[in-house]
Protein backbone atom coordinates (compact mmCIF):
# COMPACT_ATOMS: atom_id res chain seq x y z
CA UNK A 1 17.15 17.13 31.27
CA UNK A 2 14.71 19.07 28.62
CA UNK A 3 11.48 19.74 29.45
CA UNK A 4 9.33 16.12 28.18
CA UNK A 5 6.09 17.65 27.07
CA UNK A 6 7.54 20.50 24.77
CA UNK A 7 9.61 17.65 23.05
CA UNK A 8 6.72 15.39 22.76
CA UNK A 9 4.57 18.61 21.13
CA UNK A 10 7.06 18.79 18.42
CA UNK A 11 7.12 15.18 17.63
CA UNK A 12 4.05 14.10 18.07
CA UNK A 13 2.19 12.90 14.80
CA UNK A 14 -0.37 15.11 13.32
CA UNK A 15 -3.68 13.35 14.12
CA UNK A 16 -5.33 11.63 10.94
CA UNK A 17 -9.46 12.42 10.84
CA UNK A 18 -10.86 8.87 10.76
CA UNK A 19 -11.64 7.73 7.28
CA UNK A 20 -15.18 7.56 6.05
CA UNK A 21 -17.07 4.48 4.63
CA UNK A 22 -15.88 5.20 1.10
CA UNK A 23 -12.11 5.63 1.92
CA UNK A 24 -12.14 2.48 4.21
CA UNK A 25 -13.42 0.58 0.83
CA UNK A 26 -10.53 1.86 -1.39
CA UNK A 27 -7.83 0.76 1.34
CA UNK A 28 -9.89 -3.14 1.48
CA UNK A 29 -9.87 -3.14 -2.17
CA UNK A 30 -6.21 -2.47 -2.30
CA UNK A 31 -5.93 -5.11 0.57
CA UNK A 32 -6.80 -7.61 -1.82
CA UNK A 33 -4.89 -6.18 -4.85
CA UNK A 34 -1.94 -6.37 -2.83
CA UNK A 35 -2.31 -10.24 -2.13
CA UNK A 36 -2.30 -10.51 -5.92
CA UNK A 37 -6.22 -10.91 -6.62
CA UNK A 38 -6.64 -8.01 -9.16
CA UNK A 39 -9.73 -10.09 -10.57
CA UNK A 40 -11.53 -10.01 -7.43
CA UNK A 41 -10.61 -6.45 -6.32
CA UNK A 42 -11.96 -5.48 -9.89
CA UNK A 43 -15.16 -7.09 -8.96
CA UNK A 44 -15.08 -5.74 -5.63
CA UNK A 45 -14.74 -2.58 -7.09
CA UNK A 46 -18.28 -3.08 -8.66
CA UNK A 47 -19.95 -3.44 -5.06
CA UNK A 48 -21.13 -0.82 -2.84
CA UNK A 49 -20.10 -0.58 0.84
CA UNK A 50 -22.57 -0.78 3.40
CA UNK A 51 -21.13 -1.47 6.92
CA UNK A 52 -17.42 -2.20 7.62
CA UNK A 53 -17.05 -3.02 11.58
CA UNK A 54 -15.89 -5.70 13.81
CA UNK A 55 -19.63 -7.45 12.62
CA UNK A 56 -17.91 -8.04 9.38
CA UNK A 57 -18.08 -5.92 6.09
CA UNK A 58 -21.03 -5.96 4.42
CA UNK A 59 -21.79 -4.95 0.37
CA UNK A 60 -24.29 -4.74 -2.17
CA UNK A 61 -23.96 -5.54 -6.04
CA UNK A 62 -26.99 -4.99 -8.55
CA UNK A 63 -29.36 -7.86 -8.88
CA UNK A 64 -27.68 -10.15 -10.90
CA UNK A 65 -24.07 -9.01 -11.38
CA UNK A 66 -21.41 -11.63 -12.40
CA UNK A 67 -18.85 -10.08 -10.48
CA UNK A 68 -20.60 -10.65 -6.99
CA UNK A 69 -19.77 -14.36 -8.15
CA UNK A 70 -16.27 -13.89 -8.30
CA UNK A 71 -16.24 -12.46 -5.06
CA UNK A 72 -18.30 -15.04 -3.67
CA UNK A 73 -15.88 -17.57 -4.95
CA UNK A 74 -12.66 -16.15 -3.15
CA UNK A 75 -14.78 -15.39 0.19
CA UNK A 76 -11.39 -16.68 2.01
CA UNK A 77 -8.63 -14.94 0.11
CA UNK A 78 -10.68 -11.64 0.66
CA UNK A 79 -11.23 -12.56 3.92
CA UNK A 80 -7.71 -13.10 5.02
CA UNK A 81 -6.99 -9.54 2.98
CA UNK A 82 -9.31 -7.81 4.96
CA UNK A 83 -8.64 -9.13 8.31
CA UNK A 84 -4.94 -8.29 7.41
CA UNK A 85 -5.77 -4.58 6.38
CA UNK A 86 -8.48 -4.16 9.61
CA UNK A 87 -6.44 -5.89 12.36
CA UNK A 88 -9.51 -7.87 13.14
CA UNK A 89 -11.67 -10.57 11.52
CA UNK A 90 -14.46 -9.14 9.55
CA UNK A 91 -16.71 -12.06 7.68
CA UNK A 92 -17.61 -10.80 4.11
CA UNK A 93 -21.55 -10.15 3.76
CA UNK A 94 -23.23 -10.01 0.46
CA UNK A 95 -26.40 -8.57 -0.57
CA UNK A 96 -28.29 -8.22 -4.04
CA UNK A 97 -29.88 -4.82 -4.58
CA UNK A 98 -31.91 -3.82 -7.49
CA UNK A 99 -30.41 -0.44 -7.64
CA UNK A 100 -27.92 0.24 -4.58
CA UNK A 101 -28.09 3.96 -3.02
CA UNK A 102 -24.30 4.52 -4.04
CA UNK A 103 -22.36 4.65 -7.18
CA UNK A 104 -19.41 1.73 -6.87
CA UNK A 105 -16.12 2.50 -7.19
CA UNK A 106 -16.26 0.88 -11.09
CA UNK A 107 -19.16 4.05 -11.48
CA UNK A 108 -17.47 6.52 -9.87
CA UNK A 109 -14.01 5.85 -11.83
CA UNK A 110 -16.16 5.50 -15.36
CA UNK A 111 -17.79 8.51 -14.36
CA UNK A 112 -14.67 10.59 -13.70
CA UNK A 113 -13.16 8.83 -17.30
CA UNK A 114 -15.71 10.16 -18.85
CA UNK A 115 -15.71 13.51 -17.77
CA UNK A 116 -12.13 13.45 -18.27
CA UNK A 117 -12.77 13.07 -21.96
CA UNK A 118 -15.21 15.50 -22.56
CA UNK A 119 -12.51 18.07 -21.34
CA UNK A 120 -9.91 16.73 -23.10
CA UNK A 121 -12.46 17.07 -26.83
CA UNK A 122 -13.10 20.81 -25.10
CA UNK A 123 -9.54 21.31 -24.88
CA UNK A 124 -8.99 20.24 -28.44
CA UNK A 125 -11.63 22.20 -30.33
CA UNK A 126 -10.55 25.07 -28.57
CA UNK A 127 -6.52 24.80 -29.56
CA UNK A 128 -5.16 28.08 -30.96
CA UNK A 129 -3.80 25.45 -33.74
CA UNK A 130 -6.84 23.93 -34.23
CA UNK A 131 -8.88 27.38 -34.52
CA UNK A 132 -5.84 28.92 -36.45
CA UNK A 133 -6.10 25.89 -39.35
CA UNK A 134 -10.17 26.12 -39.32
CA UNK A 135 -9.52 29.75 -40.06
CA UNK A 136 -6.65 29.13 -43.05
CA UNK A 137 -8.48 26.24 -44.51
CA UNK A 138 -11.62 28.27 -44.12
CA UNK A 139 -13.33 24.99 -42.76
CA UNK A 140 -14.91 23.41 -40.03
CA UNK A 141 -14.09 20.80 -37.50
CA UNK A 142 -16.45 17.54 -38.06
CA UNK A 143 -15.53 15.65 -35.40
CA UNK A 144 -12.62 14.86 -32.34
CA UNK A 145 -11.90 11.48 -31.04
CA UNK A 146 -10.40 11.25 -27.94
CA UNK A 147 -7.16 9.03 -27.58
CA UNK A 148 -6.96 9.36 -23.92
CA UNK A 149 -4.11 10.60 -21.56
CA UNK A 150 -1.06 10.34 -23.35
């Protein structure tokens, strides 16, 4: 009979760090996405994650944001998502802030678009083509428009 523990060594799964406030988010989001609520994981999306436990999850959207509404509206479709994703029951908690500590997820992605662009208008003014017909036309570029990732 082999030896047990050298077999269990080699199979044993690699452990995973635990995942950190933000990542937790994402995966609830998704939760909710997946039970075919895009809407309301595009307004979760605009929250900010302060506590996810056994306590329940707890958010923040600015002072006055229409999407806390629509998450306020499906309380027990996200609910039922998130207990599904957590393995426990985990009452959604929502709180107004005037200017949360955090970028959302919405920020973080418009953020990341936008930085995205400015590379891509780099990229192009920069082109051998581009700087080879500035030099043969003997002109001078007025102005790029970015048409996004193609």
């Amino acid at each position: 009979m082999p030896d047990r523990d050298s077999e269990s060594d080699a199979e044993a799964e690699p452990e995973r760090a635990p995942l950190d406030l933000h990542a937790r988010w994402r995966l609830l989001i998704e939760s909710v996405r997946a039970v075919r609520k895009a809407g309301v994981a595009a307004a979760l999306e605009h929250a900010v994650p302060l506590k996810i436990d056994r306590s329940g999850v707890q958010i923040a959207f600015r002072k006055g944001a229409g999407q806390a509404v629509i998450v306020q509206e499906a309380r027990g479709a996200v609910e039922a998502a998130f207990e599904k994703a957590l393995g426990f029951r985990a009452p959604l908690h929502l709180i107004e802030q005037d200017s949360p500590a955090d970028d959302s997820l919405a920020e973080q992605k418009q953020k990341q678009r936008a930085v995205a662009s400015e590379s891509r208008i780099a990229l192009a003014r920069e082109h051998p083509a581009v700087r080879a017909a500035v030099e043969v036309l003997g002109g001078e570029i007025e102005d790029v428009r970015d048409l996004g990732e193609e």
